[in-house]
Protein backbone atom coordinates (compact mmCIF):
# COMPACT_ATOMS: atom_id res chain seq x y z
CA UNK A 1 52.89 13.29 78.43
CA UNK A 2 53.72 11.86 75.20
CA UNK A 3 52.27 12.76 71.57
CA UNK A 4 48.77 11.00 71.26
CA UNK A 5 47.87 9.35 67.86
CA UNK A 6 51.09 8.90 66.15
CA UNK A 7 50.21 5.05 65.70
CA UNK A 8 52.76 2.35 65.48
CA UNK A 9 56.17 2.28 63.68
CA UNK A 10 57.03 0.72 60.97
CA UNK A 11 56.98 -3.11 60.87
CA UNK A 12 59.09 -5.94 59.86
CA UNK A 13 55.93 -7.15 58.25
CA UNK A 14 56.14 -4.35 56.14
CA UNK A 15 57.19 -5.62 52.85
CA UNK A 16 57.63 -1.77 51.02
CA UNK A 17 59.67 -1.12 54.48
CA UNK A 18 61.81 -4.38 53.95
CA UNK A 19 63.19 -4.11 50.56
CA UNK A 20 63.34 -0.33 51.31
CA UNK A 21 67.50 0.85 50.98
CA UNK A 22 67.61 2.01 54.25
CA UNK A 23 66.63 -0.91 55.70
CA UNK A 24 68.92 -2.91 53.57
CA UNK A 25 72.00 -0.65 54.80
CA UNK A 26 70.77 -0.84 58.88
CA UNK A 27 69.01 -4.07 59.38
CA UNK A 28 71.79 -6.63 60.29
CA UNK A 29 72.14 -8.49 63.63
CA UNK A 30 71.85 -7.45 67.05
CA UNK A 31 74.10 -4.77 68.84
CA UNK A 32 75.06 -5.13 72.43
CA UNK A 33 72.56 -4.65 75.54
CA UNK A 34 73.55 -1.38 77.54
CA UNK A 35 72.23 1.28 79.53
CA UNK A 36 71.36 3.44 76.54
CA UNK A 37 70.11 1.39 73.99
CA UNK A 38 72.36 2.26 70.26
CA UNK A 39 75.25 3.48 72.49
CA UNK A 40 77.66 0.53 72.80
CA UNK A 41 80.29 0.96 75.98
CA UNK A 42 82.33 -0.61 73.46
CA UNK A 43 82.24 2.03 71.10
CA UNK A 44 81.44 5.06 74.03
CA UNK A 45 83.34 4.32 77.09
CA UNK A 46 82.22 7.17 79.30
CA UNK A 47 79.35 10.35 78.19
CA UNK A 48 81.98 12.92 78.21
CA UNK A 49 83.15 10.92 75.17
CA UNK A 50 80.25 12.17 73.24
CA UNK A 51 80.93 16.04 74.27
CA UNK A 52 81.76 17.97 70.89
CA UNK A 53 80.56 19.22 67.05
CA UNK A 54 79.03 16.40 65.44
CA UNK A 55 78.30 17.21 61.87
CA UNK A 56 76.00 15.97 59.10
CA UNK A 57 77.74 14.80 56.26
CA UNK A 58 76.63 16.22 52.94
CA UNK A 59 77.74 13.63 50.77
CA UNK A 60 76.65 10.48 53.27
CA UNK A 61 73.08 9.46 53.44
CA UNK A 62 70.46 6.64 52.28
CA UNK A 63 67.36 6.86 50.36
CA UNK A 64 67.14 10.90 51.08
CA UNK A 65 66.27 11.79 47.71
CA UNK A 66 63.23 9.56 48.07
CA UNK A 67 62.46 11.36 51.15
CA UNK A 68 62.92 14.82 49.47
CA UNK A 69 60.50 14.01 46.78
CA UNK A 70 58.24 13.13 49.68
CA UNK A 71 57.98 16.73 51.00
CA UNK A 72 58.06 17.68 47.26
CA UNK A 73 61.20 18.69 46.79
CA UNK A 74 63.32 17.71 43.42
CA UNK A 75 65.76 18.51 41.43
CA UNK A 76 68.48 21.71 42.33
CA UNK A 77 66.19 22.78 45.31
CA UNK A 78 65.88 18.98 46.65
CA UNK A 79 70.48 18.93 46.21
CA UNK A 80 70.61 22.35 48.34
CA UNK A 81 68.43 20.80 51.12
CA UNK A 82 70.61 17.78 51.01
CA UNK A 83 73.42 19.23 51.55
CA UNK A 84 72.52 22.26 53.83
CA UNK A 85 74.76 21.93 56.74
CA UNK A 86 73.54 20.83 59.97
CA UNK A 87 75.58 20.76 63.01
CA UNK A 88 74.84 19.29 66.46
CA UNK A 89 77.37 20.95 69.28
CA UNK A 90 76.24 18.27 72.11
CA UNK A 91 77.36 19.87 75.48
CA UNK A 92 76.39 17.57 77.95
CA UNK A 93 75.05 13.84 78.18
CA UNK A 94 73.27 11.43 80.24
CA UNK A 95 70.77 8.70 80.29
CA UNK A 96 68.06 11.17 81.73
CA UNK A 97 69.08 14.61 79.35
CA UNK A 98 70.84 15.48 76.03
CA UNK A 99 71.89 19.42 75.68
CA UNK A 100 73.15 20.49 72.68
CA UNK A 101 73.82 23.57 70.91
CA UNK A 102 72.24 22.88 67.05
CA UNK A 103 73.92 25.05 64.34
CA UNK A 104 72.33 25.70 60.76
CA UNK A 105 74.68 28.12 59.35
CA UNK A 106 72.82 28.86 56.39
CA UNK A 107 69.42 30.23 58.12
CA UNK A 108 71.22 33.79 59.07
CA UNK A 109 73.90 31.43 61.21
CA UNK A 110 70.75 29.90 63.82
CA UNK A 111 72.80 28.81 66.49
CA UNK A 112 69.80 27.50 69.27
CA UNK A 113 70.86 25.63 72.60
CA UNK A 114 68.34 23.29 74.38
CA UNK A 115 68.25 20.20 76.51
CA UNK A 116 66.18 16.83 75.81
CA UNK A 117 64.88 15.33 78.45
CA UNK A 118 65.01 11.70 77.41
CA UNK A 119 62.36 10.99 79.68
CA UNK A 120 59.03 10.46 76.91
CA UNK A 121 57.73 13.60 77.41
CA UNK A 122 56.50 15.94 74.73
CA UNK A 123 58.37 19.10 74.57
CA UNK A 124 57.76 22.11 72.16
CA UNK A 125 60.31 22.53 69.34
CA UNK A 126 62.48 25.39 70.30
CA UNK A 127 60.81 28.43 68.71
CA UNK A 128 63.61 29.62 67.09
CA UNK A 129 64.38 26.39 65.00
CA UNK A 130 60.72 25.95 64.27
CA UNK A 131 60.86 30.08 62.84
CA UNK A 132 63.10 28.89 60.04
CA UNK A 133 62.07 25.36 59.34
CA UNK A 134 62.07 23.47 56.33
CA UNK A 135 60.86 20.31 54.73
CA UNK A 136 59.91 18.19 57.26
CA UNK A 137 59.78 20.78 60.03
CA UNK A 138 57.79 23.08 58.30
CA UNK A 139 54.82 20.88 57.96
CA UNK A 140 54.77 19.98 61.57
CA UNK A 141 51.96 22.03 62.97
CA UNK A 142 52.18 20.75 66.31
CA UNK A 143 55.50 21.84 66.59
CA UNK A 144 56.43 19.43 69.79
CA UNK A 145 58.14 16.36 70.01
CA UNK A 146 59.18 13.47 72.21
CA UNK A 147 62.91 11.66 72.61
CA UNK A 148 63.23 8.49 74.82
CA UNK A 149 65.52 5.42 74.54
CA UNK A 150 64.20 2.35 72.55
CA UNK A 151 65.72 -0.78 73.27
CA UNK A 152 64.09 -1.98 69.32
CA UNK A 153 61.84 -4.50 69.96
CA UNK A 154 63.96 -6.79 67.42
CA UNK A 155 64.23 -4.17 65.04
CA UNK A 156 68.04 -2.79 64.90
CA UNK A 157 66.73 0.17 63.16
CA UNK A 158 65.02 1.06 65.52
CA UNK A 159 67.48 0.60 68.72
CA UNK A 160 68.75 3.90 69.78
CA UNK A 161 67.57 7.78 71.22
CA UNK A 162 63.92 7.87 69.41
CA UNK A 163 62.18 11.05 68.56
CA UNK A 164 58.85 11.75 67.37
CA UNK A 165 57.38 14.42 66.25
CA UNK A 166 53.59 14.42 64.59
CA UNK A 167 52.99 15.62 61.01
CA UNK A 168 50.10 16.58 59.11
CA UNK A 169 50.63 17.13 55.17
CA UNK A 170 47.20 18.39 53.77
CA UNK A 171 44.96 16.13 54.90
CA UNK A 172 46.81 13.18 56.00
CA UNK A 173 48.35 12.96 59.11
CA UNK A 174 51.87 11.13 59.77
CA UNK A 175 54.53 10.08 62.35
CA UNK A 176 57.65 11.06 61.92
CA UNK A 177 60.34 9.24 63.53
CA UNK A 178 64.07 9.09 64.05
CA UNK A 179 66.31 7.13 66.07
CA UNK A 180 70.32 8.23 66.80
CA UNK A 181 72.73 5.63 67.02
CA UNK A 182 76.68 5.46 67.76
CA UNK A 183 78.00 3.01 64.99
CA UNK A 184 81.38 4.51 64.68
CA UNK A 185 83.17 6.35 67.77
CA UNK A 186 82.98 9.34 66.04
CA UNK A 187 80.18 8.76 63.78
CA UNK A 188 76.33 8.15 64.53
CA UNK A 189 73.28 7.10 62.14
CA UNK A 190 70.01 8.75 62.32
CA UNK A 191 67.59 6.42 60.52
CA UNK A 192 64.50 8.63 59.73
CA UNK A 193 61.08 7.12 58.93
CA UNK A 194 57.44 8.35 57.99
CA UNK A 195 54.85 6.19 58.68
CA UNK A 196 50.80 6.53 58.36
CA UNK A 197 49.60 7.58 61.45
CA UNK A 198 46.18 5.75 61.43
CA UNK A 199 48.00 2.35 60.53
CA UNK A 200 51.63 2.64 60.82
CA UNK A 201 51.83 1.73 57.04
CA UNK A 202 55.19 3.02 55.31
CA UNK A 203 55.38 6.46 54.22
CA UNK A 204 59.35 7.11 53.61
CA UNK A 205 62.55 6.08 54.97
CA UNK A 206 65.97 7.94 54.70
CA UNK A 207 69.05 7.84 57.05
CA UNK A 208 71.77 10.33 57.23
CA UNK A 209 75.26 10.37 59.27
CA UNK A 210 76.77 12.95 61.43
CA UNK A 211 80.73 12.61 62.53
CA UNK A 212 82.94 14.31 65.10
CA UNK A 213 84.78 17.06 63.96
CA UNK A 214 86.62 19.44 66.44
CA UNK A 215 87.20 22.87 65.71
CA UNK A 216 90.21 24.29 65.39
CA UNK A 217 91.20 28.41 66.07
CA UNK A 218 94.47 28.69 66.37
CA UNK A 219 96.08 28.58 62.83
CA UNK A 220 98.10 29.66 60.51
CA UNK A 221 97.08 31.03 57.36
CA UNK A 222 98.76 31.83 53.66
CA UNK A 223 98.42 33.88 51.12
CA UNK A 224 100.32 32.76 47.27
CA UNK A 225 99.19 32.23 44.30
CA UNK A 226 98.17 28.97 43.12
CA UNK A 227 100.64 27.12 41.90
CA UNK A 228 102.42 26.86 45.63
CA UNK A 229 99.35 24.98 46.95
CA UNK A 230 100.95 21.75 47.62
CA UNK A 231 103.35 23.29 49.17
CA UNK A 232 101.19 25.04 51.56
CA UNK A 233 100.76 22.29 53.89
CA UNK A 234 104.08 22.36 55.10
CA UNK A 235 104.71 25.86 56.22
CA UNK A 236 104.43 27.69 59.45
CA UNK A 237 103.80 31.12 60.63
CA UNK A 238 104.94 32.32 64.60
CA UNK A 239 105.45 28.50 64.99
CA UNK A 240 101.75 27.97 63.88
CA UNK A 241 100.83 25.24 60.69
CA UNK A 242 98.99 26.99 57.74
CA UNK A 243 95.29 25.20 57.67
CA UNK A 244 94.02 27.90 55.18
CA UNK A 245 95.73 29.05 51.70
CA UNK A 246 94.03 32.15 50.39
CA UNK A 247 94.48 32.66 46.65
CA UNK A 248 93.97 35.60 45.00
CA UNK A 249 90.80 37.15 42.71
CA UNK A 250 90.67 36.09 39.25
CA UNK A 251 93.09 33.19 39.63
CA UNK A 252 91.96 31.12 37.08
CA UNK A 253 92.59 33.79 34.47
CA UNK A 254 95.83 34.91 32.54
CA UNK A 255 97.21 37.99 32.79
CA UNK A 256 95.47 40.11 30.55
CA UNK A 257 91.87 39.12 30.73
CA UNK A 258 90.31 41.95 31.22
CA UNK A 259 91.35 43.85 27.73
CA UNK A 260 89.82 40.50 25.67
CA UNK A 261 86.86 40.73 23.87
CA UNK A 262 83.54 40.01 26.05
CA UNK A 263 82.80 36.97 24.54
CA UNK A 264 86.72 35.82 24.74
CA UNK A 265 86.75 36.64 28.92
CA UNK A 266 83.19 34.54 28.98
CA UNK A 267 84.95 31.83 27.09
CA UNK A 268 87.85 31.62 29.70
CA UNK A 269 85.74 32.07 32.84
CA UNK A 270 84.77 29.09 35.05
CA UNK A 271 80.98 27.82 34.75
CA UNK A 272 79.03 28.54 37.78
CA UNK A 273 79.13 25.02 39.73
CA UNK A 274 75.67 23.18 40.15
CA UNK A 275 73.91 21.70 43.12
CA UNK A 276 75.49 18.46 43.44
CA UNK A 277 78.84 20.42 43.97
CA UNK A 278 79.51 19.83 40.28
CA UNK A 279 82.35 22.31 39.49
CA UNK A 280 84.39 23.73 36.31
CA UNK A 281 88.01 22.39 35.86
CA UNK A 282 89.48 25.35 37.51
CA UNK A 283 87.48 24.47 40.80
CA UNK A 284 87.86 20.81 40.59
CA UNK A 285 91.60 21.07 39.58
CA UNK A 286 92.05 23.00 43.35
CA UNK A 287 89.36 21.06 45.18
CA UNK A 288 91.56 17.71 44.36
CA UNK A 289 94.85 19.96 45.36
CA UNK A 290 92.92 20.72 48.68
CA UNK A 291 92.11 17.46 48.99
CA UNK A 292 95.92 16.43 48.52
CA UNK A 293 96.84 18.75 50.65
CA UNK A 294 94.79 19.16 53.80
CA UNK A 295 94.49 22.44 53.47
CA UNK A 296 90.58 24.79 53.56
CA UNK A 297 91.07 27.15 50.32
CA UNK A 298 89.46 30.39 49.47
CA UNK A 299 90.05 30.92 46.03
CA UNK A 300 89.36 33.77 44.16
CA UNK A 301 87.51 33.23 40.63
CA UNK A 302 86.11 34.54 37.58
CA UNK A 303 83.13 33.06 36.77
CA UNK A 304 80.49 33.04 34.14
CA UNK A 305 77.40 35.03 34.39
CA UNK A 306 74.38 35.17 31.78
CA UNK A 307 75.49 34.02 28.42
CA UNK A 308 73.54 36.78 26.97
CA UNK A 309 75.72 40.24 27.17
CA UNK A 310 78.83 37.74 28.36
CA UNK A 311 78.40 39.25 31.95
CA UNK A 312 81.29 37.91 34.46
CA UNK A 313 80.81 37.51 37.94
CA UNK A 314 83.60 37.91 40.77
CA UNK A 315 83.54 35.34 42.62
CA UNK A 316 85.24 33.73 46.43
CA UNK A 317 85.12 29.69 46.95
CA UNK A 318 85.31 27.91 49.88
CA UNK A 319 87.06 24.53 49.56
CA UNK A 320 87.42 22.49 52.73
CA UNK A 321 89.95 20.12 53.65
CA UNK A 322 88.86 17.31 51.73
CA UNK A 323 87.75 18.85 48.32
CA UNK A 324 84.36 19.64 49.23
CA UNK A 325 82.88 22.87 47.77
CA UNK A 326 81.44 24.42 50.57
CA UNK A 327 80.55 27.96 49.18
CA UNK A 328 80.44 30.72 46.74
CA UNK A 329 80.46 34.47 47.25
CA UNK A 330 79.73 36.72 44.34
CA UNK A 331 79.69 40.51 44.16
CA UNK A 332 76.66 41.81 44.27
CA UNK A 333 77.96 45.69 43.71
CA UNK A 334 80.94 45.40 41.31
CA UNK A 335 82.41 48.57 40.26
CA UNK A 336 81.26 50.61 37.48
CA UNK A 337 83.09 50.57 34.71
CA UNK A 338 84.88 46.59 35.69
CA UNK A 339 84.09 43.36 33.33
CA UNK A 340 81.31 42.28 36.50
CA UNK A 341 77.72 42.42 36.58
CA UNK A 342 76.49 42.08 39.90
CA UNK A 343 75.95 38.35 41.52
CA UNK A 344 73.35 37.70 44.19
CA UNK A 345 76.07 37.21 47.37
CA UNK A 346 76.34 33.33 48.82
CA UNK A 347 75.45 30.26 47.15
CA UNK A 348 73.73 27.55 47.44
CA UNK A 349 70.61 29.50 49.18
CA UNK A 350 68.40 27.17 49.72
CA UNK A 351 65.10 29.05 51.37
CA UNK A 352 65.71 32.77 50.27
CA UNK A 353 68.66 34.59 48.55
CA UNK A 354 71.43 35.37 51.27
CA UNK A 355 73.60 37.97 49.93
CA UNK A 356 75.68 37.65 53.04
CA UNK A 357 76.12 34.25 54.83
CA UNK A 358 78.29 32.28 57.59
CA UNK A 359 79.76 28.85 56.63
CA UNK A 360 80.46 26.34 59.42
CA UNK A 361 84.20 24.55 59.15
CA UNK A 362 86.54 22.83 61.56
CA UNK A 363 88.82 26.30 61.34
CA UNK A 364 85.55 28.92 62.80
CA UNK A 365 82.32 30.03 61.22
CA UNK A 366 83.69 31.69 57.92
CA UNK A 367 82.16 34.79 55.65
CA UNK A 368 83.05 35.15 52.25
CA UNK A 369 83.85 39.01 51.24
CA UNK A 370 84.76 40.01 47.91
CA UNK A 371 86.43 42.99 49.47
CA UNK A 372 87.12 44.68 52.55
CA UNK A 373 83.98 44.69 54.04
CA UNK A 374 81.94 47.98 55.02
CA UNK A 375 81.22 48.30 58.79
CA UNK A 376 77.18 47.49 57.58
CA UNK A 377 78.25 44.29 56.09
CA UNK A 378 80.36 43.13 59.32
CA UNK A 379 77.75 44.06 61.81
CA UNK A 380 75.35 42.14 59.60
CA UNK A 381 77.79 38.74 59.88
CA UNK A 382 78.83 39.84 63.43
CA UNK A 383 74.94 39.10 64.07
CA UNK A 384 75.16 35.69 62.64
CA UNK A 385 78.12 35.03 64.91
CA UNK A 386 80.58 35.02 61.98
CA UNK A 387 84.11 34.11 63.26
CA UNK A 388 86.28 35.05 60.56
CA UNK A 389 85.67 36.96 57.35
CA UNK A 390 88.08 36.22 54.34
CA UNK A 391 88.92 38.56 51.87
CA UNK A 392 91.11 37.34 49.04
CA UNK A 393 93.73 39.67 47.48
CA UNK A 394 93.74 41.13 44.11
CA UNK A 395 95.52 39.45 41.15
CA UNK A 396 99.73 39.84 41.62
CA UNK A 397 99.46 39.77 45.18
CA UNK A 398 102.68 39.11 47.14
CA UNK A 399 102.97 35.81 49.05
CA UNK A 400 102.20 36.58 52.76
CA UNK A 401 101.35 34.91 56.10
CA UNK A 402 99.38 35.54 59.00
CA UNK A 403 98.44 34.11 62.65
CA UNK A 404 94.85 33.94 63.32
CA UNK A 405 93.48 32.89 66.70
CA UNK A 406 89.48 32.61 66.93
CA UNK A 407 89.07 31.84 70.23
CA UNK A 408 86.10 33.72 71.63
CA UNK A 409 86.23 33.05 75.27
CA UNK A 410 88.35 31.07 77.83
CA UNK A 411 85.63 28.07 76.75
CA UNK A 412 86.36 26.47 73.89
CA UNK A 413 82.77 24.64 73.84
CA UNK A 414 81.31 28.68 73.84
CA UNK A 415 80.48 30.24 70.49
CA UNK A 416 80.70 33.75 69.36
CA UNK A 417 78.32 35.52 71.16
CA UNK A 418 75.45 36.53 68.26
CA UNK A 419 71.88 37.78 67.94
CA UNK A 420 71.03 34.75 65.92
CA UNK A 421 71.63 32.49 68.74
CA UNK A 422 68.63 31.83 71.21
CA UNK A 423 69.34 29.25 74.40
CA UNK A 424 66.08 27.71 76.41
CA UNK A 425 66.71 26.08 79.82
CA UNK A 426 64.76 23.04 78.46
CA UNK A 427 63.09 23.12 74.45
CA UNK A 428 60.87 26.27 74.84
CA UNK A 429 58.61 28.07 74.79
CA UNK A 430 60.32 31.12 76.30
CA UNK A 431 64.34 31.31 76.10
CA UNK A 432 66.66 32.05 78.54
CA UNK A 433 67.60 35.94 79.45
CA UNK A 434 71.23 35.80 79.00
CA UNK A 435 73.88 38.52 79.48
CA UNK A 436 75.86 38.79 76.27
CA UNK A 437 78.42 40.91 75.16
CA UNK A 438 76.31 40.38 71.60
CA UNK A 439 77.15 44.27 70.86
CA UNK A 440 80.71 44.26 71.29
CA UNK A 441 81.05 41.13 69.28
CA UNK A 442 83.89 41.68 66.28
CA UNK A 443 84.71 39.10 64.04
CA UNK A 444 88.16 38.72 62.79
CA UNK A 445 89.13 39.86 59.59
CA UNK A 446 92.03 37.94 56.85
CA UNK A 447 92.90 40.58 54.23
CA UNK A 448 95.20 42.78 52.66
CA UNK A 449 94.95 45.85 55.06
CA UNK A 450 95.36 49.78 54.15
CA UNK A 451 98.77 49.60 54.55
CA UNK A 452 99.19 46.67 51.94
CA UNK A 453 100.02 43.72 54.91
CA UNK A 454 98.36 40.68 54.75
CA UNK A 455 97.03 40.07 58.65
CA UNK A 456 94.45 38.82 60.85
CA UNK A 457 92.93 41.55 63.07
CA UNK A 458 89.81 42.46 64.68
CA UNK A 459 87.41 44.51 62.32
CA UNK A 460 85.04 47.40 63.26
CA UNK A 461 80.88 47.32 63.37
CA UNK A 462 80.98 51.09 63.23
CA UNK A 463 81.63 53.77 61.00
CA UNK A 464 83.39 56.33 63.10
């Protein structure tokens, strides 16, 4: 049984739709006839070929800002939500059922697994999604939707794996519709459009892009101080590449620092980065290195708190592979006595502060830890399925290596077993009971250990 009421989609009639830039980026001739409409053979020569992490770009969308503004979100809190990372793990894939495992690292690392039926049938939201929705999701008070293949009806916008879900904002009621499409093969569109539910009128129109990015667990990482970045890419630990440099705290500051004046130290610190990823020269000087290299960085910074009082705050980026600034992790309990005043734990946060939080990359799902972590702090990741937690080193560090391997069972397509991850047999209501070995669950931890080695190992939950 399908959703009643949602009205018609948008039409080619539609001259707000038309000149919308959405449809200027989709609507151009006519892809191939096939079996599932948007999935060219050409481009997707068996299903298994679409079996793997498909993620949303950040940086890679169409008229989203428009649609932001729709659900009445601007400025800073409108970039977060554009950039929140959104992962779809698809497991399995046919003409009659999608199952997936969707990731949203940022909501205490949700990790929910469901199957689709593409069949037209309405299906509830999975519970667990709808628990920590936002924008569009949280104004859906049905909370069920419908996927089936659309062959387009002319429109190439709208030729692909439809869903629709029903939406009611105050008084008005809309339909909400998006339709997946292979265009690259490793990249798919999601056009997304609002219409008027009474008329089918245009509401909004936005499309984003996810691409296939495997993850790798079995790496090599380095610790050295800056300047040895380029280099980085080239060496080798136990026969292994190094995919991650870790550079130590307070890297951007000269030796010294800490006996300047306050307002000196403030001076030299790096400005806090924006939404929009805009970043200080320090950051941006190693985001381009990271970039040139192909290396994932966590950097250890000084940055600037309140101007008033000069506070400093001690800081842990994450950098990926191609320069984007994935996180920041700042103290939120310096010690007494040290130039810090206490930050507020991971940025961005885009629904509620998270002073702890999980990052998904293509090397594991990664914490940020100013230092070594207390057995509180890695049970609390541990329950967001956190993979590894990296610790940076302080200032004068020697250069070390270390092997990390992050595989978490003999099934690579498995994650970390968690208590933030919920599976249903189909969408919902009630998920599965699943035997889990959620309790003994220990991520792996990348720091300078008691005995002064720098080394991947297994950390603790407990206290004893």
């Amino acid at each position: 049984m399908s959703i009643a009421d949602l009205g018609p989609p948008m039409s080619m009639s539609d001259e707000v739709y038309n000149s919308s830039a959405a449809h200027t980026a989709g609507f151009s001739g006519t892809s191939p006839e096939c079996e599932c409409p948007g999935f060219d053979p050409a481009l997707l020569p068996s299903p298994e070929a679409l079996v793997g992490r498909w993620v949303r770009s950040p940086k890679k969308f169409v008229g989203w800002d428009t649609y932001m503004e729709f659900f009445g979100l601007t400025g800073d809190k409108a970039l977060q939500e554009t950039e929140e990372p959104q992962e779809h793990v698809i497991l399995a894939f046919s003409k009659d059922e999608l199952r997936l495992r969707h990731r949203l690292p940022w909501r205490d690392g949700l990790d929910a697994e469901y199957t689709i039926p593409i069949d037209g049938s309405s299906q509830p939201i999975p519970p667990a999604m709808v628990a920590r929705a936002s924008s569009s999701w949280k104004v859906n008070d049905l909370m069920s939707w419908v996927h089936a293949w659309d062959e387009g009806d002319g429109n190439p916008l709208h030729r692909g794996l439809r869903t629709e879900q029903k939406l009611k904002i105050g008084d008005t009621n809309y339909a909400l519709r998006y339709w997946r499409s292979l265009i690259r093969p490793g990249e798919m569109r999601v056009n997304v459009e609002v219409t008027h539910a009474d008329t089918g009128a245009y509401a909004v129109h936005t499309q984003r892009f996810f691409t296939k990015v495997d993850v790798e667990r079995v790496y090599a990482a380095a610790c050295s101080p800056v300047s040895e970045l380029p280099q980085m890419a080239t060496w080798t630990h136990e026969g292994r590449g190094v995919r991650l440099a870790v550079i130590p705290h307070a890297s951007n500051m000269a030796e010294g620092w800490a006996e300047e004046e306050a307002a000196a130290r403030w001076e030299k610190a790096e400005p806090f980065p924006s939404a929009g990823r805009s970043s200080g020269p320090y950051l941006t000087t190693i985001r381009q290195e990271a970039r040139e290299a192909g290396l994932w960085v966590v950097c250890g910074v000084v940055l600037r708190g309140p101007e008033e009082g000069h506070g400093l705050l001690k800081g842990v980026a994450l950098i990926g592979a191609d320069g984007w600034l994935h996180s920041v992790h700042t103290d939120a309990s310096p010690t007494e006595g040290s130039p810090y005043v206490a930050g507020s734990g991971d940025w961005p946060a885009t629904q509620r502060a998270r002073p702890n939080g999980v990052i998904d990359t293509e090397i594991g799902r990664i914490a940020l830890c100013t230092a070594s972590p207390a057995p509180e702090t890695v049970a609390t990741l541990a329950g967001m399925g956190a993979e590894l937690i990296v610790v940076p080193p302080e200032a004068g560090a020697s250069p070390a290596r270390a092997a990390v391997c992050l595989t978490a069972s003999d099934d690579p397509s498995q994650a970390a077993p968690h208590s933030s991850s919920t599976s249903y047999a189909l969408c919902g209501p009630e998920p599965l009971v699943v035997a889990s070995s959620v309790d003994t669950w220990h991520p792996t931890l990348l720091a300078v250990g008691e005995d002064g080695v720098f080394c991947a190992k297994q950390c603790s939950t407990s206290s004893a």
